[in-house]
N, C-alpha and C. Protein backbone atom coordinates (compact mmCIF):
# COMPACT_ATOMS: atom_id res chain seq x y z
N UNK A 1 25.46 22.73 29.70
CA UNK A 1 24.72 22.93 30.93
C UNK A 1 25.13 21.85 31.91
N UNK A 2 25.90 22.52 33.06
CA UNK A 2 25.82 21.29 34.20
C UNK A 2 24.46 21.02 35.16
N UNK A 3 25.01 20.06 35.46
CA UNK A 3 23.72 19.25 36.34
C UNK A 3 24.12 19.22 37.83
N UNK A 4 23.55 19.75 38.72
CA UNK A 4 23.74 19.65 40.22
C UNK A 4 23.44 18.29 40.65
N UNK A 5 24.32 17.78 41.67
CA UNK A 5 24.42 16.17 42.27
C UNK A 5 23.14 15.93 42.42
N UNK A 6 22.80 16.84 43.07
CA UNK A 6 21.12 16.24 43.21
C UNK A 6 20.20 16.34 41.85
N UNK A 7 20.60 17.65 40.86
CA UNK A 7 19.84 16.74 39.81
C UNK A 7 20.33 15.50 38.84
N UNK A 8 21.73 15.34 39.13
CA UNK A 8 21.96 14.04 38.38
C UNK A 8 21.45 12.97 39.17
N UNK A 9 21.65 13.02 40.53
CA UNK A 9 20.59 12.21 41.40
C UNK A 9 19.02 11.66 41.03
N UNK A 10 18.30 12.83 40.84
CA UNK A 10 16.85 12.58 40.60
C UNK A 10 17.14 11.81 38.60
N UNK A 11 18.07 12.34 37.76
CA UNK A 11 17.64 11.61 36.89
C UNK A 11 18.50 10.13 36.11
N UNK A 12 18.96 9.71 37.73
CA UNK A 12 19.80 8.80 37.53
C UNK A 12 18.37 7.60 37.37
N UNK A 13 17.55 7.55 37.77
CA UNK A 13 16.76 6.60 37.99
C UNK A 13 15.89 6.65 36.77
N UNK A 14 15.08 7.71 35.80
CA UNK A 14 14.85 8.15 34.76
C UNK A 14 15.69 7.32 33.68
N UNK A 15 17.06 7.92 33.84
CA UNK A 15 18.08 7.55 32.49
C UNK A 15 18.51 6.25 32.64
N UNK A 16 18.03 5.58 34.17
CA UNK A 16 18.37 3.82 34.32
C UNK A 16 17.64 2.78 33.50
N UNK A 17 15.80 3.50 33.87
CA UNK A 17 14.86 3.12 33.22
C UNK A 17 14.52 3.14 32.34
N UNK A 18 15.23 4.23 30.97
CA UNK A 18 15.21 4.50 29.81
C UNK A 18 16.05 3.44 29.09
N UNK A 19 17.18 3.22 29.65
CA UNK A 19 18.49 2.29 28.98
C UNK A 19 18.14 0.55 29.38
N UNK A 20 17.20 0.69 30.16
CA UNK A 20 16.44 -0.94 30.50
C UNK A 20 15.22 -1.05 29.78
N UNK A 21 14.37 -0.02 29.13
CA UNK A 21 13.36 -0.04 28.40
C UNK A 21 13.91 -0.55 26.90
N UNK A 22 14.76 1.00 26.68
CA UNK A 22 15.77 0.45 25.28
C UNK A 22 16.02 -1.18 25.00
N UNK A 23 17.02 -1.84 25.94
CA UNK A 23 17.29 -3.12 26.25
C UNK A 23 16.08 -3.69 25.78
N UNK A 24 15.15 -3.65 26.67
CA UNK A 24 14.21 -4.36 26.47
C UNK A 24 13.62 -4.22 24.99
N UNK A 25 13.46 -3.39 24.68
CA UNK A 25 12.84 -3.11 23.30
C UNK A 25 13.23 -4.13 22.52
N UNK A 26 14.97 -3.66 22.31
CA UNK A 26 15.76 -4.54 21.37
C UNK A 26 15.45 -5.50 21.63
N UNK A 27 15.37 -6.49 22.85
CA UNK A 27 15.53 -7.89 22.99
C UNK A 27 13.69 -8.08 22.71
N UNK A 28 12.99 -7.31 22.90
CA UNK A 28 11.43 -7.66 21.98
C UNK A 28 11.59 -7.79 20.40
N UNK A 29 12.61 -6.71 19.91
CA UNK A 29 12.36 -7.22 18.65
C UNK A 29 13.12 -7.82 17.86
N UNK A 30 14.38 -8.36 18.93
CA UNK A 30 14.92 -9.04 17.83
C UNK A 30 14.11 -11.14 18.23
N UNK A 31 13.48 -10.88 19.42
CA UNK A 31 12.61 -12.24 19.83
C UNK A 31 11.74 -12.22 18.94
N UNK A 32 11.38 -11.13 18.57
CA UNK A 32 9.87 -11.08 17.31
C UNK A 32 10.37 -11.34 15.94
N UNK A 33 11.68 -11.02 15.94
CA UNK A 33 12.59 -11.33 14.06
C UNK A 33 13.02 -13.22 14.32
N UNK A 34 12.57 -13.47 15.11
CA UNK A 34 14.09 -15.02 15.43
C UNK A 34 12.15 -15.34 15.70
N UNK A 35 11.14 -15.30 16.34
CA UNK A 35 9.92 -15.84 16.09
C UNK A 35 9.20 -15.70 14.82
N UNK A 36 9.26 -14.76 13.88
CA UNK A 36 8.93 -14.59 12.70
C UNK A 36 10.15 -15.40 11.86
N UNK A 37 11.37 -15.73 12.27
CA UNK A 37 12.26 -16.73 11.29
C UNK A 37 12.05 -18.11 11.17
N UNK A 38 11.20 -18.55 12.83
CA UNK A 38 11.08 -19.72 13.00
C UNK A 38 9.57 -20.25 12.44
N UNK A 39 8.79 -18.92 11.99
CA UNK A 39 7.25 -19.55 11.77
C UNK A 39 7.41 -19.79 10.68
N UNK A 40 8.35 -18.71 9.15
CA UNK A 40 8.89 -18.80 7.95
C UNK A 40 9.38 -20.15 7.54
N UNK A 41 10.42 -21.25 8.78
CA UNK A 41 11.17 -22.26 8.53
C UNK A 41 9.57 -23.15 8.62
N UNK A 42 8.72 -23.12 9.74
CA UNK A 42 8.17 -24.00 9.87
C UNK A 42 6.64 -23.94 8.79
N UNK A 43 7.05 -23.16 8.20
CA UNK A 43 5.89 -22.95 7.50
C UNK A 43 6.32 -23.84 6.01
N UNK A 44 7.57 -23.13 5.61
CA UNK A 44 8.04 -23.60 4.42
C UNK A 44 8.20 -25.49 4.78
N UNK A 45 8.49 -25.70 5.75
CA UNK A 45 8.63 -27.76 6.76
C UNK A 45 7.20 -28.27 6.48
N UNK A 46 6.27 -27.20 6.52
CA UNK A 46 4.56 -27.85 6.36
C UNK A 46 4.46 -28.38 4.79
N UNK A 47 4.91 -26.57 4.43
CA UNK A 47 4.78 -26.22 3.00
C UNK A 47 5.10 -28.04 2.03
N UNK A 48 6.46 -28.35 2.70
CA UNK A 48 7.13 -29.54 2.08
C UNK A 48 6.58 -30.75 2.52
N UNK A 49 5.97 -31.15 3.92
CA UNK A 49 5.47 -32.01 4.23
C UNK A 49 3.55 -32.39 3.37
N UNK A 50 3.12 -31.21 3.18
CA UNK A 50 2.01 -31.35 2.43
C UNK A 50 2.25 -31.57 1.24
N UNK A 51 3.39 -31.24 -0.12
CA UNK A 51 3.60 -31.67 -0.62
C UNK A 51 3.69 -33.11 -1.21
N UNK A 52 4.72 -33.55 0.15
CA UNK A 52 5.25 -34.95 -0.44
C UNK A 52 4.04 -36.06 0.03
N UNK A 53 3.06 -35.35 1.03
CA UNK A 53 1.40 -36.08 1.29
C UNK A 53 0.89 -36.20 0.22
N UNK A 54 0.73 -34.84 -0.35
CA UNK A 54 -0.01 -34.92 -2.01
C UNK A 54 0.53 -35.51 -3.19
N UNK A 55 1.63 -35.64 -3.14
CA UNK A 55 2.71 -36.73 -3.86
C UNK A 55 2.67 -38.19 -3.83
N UNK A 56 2.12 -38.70 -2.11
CA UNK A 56 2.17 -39.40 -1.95
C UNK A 56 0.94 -40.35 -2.19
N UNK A 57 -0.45 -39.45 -1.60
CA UNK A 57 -1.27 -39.71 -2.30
C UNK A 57 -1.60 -39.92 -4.27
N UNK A 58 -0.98 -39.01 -4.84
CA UNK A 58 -0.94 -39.30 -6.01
C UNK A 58 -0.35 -40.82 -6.27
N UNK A 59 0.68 -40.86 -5.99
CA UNK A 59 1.09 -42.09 -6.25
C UNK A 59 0.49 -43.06 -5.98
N UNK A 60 -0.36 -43.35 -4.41
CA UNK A 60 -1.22 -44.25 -4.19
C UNK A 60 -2.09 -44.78 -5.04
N UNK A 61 -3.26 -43.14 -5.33
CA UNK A 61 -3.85 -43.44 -6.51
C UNK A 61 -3.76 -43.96 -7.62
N UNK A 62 -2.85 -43.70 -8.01
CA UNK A 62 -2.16 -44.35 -9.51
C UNK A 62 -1.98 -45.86 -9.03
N UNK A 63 -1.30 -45.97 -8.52
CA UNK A 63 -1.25 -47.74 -8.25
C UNK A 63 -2.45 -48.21 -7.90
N UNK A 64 -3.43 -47.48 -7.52
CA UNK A 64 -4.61 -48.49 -6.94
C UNK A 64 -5.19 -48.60 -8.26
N UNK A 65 -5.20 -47.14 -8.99
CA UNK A 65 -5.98 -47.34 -10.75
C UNK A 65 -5.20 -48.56 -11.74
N UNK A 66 -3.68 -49.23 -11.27
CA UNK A 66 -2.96 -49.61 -12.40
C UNK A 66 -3.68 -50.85 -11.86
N UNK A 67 -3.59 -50.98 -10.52
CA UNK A 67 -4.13 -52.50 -9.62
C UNK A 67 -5.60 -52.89 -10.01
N UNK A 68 -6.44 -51.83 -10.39
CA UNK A 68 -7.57 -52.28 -10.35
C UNK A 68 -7.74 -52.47 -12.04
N UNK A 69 -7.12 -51.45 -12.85
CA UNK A 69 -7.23 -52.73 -14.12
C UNK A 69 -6.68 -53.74 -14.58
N UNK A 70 -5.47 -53.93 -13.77
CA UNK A 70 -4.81 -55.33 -13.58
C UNK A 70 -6.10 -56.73 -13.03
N UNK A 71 -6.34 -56.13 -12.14
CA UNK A 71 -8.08 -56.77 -11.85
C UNK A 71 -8.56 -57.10 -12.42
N UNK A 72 -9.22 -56.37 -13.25
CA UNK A 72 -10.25 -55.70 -13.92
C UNK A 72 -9.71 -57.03 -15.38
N UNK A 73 -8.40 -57.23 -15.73
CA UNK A 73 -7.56 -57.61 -17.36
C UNK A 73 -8.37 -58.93 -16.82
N UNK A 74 -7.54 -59.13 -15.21
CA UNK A 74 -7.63 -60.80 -15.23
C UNK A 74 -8.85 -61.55 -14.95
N UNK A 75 -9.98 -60.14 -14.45
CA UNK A 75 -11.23 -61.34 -14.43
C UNK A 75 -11.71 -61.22 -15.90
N UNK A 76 -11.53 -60.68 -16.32
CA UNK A 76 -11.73 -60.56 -18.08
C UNK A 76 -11.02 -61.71 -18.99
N UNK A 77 -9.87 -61.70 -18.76
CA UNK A 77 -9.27 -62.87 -18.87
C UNK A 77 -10.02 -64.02 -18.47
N UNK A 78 -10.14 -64.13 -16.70
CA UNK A 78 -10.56 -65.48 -16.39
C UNK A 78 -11.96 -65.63 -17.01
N UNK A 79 -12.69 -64.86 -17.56
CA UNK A 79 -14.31 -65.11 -17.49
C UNK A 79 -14.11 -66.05 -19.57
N UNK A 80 -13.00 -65.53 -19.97
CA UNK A 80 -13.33 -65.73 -21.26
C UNK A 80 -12.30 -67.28 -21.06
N UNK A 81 -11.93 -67.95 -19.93
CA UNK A 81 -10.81 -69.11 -20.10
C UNK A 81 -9.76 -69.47 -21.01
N UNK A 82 -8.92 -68.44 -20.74
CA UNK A 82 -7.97 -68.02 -21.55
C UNK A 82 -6.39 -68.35 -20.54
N UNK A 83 -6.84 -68.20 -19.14
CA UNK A 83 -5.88 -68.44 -18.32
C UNK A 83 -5.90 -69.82 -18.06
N UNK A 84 -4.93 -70.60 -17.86
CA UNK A 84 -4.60 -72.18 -17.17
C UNK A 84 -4.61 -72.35 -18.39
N UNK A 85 -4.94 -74.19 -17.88
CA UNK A 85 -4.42 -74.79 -18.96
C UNK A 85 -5.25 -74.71 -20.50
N UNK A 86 -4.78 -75.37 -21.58
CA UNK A 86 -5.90 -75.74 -22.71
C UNK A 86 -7.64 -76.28 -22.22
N UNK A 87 -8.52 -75.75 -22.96
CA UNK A 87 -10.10 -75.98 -22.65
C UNK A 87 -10.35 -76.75 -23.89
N UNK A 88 -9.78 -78.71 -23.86
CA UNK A 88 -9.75 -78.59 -25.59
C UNK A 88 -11.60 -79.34 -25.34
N UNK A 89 -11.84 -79.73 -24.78
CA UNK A 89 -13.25 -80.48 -24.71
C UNK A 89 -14.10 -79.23 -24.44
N UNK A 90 -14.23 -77.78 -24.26
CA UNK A 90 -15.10 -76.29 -24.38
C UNK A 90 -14.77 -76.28 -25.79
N UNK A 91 -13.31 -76.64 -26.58
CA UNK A 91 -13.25 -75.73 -27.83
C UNK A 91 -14.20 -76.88 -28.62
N UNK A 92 -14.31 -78.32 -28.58
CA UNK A 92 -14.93 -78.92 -29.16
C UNK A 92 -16.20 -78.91 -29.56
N UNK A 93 -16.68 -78.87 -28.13
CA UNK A 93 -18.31 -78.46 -27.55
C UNK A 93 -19.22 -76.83 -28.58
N UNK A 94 -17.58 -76.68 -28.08
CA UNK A 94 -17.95 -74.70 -28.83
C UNK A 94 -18.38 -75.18 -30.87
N UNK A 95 -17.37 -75.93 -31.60
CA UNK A 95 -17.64 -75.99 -32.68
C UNK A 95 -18.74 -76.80 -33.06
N UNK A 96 -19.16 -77.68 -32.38
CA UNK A 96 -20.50 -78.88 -32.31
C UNK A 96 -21.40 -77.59 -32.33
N UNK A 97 -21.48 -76.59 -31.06
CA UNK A 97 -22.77 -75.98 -31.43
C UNK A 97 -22.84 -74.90 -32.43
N UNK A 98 -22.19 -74.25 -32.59
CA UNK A 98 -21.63 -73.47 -33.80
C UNK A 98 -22.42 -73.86 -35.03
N UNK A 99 -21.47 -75.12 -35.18
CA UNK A 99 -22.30 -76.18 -36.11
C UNK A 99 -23.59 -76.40 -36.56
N UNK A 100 -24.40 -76.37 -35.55
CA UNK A 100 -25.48 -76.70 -35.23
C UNK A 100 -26.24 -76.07 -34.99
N UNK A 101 -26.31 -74.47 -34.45
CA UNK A 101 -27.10 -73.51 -35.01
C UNK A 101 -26.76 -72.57 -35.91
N UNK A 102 -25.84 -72.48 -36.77
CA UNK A 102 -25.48 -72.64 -37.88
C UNK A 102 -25.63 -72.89 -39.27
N UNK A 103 -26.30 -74.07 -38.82
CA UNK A 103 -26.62 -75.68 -39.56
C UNK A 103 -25.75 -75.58 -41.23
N UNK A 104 -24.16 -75.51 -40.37
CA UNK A 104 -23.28 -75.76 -41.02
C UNK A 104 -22.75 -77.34 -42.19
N UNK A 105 -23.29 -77.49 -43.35
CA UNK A 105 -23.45 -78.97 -43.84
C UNK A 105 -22.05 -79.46 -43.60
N UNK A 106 -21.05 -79.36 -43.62
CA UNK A 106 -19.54 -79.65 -43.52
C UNK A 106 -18.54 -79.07 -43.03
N UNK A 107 -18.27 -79.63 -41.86
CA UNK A 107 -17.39 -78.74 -40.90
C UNK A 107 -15.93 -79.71 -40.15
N UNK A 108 -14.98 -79.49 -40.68
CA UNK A 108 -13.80 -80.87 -40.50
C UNK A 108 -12.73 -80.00 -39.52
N UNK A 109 -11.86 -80.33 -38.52
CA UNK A 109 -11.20 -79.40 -37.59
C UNK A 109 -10.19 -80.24 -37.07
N UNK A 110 -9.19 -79.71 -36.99
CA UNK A 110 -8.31 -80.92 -35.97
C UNK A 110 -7.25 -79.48 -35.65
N UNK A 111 -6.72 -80.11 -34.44
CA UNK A 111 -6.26 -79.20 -33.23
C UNK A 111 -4.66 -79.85 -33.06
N UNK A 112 -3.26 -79.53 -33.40
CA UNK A 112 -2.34 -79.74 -32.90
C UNK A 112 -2.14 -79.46 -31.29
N UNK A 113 -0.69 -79.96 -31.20
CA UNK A 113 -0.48 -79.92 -29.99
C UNK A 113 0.32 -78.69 -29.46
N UNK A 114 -0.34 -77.84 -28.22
CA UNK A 114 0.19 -76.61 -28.22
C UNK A 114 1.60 -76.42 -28.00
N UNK A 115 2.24 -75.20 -28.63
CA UNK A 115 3.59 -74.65 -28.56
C UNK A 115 3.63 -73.76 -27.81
N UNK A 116 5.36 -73.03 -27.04
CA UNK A 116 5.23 -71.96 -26.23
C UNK A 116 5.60 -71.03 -27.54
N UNK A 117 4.46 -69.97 -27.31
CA UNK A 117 4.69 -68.72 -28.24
C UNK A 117 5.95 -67.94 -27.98
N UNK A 118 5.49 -67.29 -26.31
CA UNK A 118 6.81 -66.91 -25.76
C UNK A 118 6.42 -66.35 -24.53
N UNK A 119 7.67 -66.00 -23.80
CA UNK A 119 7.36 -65.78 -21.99
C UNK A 119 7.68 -64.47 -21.60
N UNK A 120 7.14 -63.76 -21.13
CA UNK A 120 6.74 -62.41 -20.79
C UNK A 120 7.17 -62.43 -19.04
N UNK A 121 8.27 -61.53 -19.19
CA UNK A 121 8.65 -61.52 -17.57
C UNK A 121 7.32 -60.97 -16.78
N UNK A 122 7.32 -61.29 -15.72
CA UNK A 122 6.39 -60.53 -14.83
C UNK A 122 6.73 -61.00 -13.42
N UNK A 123 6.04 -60.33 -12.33
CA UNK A 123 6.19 -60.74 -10.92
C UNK A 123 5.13 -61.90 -10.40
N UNK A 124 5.53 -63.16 -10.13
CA UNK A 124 6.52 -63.31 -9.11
C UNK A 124 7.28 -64.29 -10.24
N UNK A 125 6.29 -64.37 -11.66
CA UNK A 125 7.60 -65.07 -12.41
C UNK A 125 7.09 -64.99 -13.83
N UNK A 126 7.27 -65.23 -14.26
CA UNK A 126 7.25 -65.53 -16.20
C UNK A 126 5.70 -65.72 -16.50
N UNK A 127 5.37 -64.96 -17.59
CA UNK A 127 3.80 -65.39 -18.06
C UNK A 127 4.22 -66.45 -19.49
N UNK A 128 3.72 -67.36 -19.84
CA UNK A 128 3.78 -67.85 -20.54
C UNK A 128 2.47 -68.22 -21.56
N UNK A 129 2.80 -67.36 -22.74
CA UNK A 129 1.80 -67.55 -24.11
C UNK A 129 2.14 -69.18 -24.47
N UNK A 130 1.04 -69.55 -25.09
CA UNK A 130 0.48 -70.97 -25.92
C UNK A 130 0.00 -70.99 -26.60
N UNK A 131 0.09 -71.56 -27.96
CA UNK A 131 -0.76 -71.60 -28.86
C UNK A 131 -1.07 -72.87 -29.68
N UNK A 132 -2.49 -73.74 -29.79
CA UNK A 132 -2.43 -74.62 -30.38
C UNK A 132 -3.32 -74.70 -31.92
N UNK A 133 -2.21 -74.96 -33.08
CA UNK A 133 -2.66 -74.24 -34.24
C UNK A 133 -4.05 -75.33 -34.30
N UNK A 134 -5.43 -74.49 -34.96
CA UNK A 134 -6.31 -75.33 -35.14
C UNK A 134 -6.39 -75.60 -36.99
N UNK A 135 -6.97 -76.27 -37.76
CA UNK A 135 -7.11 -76.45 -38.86
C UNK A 135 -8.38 -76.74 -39.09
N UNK A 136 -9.00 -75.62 -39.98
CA UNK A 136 -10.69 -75.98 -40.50
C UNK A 136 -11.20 -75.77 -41.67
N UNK A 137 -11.76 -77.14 -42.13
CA UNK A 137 -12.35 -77.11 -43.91
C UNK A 137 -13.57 -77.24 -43.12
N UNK A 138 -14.04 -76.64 -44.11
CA UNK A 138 -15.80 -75.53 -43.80
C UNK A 138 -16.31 -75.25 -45.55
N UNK A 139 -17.67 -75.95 -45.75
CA UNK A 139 -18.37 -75.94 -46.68
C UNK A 139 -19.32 -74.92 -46.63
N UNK A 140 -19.09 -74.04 -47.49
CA UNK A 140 -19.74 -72.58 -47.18
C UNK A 140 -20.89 -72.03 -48.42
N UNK A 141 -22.04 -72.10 -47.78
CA UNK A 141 -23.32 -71.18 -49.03
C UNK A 141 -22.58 -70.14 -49.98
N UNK A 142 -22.49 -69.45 -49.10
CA UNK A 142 -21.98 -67.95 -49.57
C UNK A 142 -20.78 -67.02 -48.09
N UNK A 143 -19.82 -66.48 -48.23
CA UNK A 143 -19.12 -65.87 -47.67
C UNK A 143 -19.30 -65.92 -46.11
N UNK A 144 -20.67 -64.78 -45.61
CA UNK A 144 -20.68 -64.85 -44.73
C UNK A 144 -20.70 -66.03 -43.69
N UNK A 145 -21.03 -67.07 -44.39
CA UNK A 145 -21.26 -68.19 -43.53
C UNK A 145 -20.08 -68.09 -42.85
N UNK A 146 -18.54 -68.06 -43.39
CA UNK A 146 -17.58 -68.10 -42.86
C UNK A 146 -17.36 -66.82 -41.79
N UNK A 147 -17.95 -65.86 -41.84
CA UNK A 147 -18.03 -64.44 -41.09
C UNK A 147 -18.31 -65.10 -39.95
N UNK A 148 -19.15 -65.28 -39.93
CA UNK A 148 -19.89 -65.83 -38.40
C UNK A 148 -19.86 -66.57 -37.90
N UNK A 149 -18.86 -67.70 -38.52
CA UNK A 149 -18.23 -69.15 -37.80
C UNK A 149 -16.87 -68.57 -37.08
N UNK A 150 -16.63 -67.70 -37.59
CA UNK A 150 -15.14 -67.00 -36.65
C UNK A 150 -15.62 -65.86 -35.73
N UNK A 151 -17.07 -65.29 -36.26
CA UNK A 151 -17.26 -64.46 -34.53
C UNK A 151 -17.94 -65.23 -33.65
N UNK A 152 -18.70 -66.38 -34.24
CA UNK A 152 -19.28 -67.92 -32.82
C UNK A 152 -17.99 -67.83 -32.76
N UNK A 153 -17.17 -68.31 -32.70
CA UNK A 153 -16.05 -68.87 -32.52
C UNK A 153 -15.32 -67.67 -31.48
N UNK A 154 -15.09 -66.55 -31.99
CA UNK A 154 -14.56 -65.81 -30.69
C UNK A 154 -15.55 -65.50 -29.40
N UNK A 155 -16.60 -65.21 -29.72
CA UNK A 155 -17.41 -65.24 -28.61
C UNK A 155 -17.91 -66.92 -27.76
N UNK A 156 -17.45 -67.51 -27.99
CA UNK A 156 -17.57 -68.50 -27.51
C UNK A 156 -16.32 -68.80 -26.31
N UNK A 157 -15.33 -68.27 -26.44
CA UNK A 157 -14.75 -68.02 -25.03
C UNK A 157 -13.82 -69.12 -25.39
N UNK A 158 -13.15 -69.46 -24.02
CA UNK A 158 -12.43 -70.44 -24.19
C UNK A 158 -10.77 -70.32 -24.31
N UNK A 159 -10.29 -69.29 -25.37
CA UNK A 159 -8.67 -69.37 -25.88
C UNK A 159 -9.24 -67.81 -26.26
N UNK A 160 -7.93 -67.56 -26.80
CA UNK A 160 -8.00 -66.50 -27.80
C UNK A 160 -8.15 -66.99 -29.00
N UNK A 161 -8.86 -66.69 -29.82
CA UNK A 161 -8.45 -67.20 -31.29
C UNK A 161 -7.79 -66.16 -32.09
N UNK A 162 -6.89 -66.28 -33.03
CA UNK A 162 -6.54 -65.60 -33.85
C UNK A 162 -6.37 -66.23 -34.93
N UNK A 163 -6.75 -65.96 -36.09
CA UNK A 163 -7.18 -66.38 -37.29
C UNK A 163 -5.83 -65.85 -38.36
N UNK A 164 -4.78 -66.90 -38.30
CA UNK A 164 -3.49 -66.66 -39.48
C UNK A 164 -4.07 -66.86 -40.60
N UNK A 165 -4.65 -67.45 -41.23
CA UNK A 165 -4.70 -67.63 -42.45
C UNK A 165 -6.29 -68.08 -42.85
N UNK A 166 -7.08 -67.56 -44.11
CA UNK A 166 -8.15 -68.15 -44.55
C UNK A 166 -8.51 -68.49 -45.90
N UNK A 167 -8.23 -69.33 -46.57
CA UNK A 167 -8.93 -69.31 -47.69
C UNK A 167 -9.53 -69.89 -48.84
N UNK A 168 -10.44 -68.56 -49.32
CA UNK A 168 -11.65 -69.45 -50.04
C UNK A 168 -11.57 -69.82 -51.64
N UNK A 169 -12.42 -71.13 -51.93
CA UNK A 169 -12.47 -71.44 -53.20
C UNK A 169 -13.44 -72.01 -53.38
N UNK A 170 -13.85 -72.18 -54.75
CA UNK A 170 -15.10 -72.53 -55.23
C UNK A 170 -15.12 -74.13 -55.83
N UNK A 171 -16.18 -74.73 -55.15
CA UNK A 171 -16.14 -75.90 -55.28
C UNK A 171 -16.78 -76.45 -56.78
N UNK A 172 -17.25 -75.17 -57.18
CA UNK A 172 -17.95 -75.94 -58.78
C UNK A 172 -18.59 -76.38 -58.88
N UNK A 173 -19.68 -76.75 -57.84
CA UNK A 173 -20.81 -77.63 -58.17
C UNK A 173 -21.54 -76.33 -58.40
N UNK A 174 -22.75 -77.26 -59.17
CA UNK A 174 -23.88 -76.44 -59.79
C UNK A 174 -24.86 -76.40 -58.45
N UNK A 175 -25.92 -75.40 -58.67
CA UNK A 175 -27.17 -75.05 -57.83
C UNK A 175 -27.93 -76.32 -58.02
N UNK A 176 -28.05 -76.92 -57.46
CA UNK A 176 -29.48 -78.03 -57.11
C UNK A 176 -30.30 -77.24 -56.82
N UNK A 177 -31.51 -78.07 -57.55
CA UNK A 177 -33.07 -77.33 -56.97
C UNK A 177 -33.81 -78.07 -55.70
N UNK A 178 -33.16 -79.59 -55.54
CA UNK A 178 -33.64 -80.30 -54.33
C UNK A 178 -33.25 -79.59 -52.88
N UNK A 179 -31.78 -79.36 -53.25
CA UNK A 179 -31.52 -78.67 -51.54
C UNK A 179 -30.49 -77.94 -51.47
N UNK A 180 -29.87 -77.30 -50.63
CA UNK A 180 -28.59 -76.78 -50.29
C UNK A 180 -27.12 -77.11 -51.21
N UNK A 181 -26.57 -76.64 -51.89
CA UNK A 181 -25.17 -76.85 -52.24
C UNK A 181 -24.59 -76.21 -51.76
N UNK A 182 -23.14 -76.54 -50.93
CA UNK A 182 -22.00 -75.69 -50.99
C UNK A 182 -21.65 -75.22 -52.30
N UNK A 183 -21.53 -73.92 -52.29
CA UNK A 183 -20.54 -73.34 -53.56
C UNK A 183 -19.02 -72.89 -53.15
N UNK A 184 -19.04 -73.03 -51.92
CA UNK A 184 -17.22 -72.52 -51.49
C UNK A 184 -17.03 -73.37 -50.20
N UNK A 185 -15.75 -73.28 -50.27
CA UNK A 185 -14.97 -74.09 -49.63
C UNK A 185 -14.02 -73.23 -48.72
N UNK A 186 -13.87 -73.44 -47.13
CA UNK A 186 -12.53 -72.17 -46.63
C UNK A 186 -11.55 -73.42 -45.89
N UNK A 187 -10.16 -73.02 -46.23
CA UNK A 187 -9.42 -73.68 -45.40
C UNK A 187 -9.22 -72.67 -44.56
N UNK A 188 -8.90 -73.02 -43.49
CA UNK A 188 -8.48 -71.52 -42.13
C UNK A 188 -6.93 -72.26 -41.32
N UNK A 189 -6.44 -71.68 -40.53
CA UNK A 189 -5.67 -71.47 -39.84
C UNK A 189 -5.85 -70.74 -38.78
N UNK A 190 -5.91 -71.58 -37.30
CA UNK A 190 -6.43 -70.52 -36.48
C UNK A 190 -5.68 -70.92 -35.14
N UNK A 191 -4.95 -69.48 -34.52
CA UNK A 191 -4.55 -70.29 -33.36
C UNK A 191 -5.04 -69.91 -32.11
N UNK A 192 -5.25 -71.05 -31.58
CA UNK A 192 -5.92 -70.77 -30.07
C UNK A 192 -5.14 -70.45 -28.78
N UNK A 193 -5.11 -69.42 -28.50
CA UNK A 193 -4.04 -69.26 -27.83
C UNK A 193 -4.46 -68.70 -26.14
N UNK A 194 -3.75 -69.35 -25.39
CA UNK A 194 -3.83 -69.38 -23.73
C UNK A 194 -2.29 -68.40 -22.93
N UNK A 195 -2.98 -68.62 -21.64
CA UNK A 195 -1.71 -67.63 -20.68
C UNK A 195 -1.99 -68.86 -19.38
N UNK A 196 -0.51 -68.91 -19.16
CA UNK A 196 -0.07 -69.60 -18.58
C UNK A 196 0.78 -69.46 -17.38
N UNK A 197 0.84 -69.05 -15.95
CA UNK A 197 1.55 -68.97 -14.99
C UNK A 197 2.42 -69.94 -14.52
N UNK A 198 3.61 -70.06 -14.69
CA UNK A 198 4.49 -71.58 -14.79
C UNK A 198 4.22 -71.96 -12.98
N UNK A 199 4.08 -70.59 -12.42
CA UNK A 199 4.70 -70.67 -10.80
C UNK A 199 2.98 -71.41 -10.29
N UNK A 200 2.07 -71.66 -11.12
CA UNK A 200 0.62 -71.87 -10.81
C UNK A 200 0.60 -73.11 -11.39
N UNK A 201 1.63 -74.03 -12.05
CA UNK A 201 1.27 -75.33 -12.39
C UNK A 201 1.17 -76.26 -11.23
């Protein structure tokens, strides 16, 4: 079918506006594919940035929990005087009363001079263990007496104690009816042991 000038005329303006609509279309949707590519990139950029927040926070947390029982070790530490130097006039004091509510009949102790156990790297420098061996003959009723001269003794603060060696024997005397006999005897071995910051002397 041909078209007379004048009707290609009238639908020149029709078929102008059709091929500029088209145009347009396309360039709507390929702006809507390249805006839907860019919300995808920036979504997955959040996606990763909230991540490495929640990452980051984790990690915070964790260090503030490792920091606060690091805290937490050393006032525990400091409360029992275990840090700085030797407490040898507390450890003395400590066995006098021991002694004495106790009412331990024979109690003999002597304290060498402390050694380095060994040094434990740490920041901003070296921890350094101490230990000064103690030695104690102890005239004992019956067993427990010795039980409870080594938990006075740890609860009494001061060092660590750790107890190398103990032991008991029987002294052989007979029961008196006038008063108290020891029937055992403990030698001990005990070392008192401290923490030491070299960079804090």
């Amino acid at each position: 079918m041909r078209l007379s000038r004048d009707e290609a005329k009238q639908l020149a303006g029709p078929v102008a506006l059709a091929a500029a609509l088209a145009i347009g279309g396309a360039a709507l949707v390929w702006s809507a594919g390249e805006a839907l590519r860019s919300a995808k990139r920036n979504f997955v950029a959040v996606q990763a940035e909230r991540r490495q927040s929640t990452e980051r926070l984790a990690r915070i947390a964790e260090e503030e929990r490792e920091v606060k029982e690091k805290i937490d070790l050393y006032q525990r530490l400091k409360q029992l005087h275990i840090l700085g130097e030797e407490q040898r006039l507390e450890w003395a004091d400590a066995i006098a009363r021991i002694r004495k509510e106790r009412e331990l009949l024979d109690l003999r102790y002597t304290v060498e001079r402390k050694r380095l156990l060994t040094s434990v790297a740490a920041k901003p420098g070296n921890i350094d263990f101490y230990a000064s061996a103690m030695k104690v003959d102890l005239a004992l009723l019956h067993e427990e007496d010795l039980l409870r001269f080594l938990a006075d003794l740890r609860e009494s603060g001061n060092a660590y104690y750790a107890v190398k060696r103990c032991a008991l024997t029987r002294t052989g005397q007979a029961v008196s009816g006038t008063g108290m006999t020891p029937r055992l005897r403990a030698d001990c071995e005990i070392d008192l042991i401290t923490i030491m910051d070299p960079a804090k002397k």
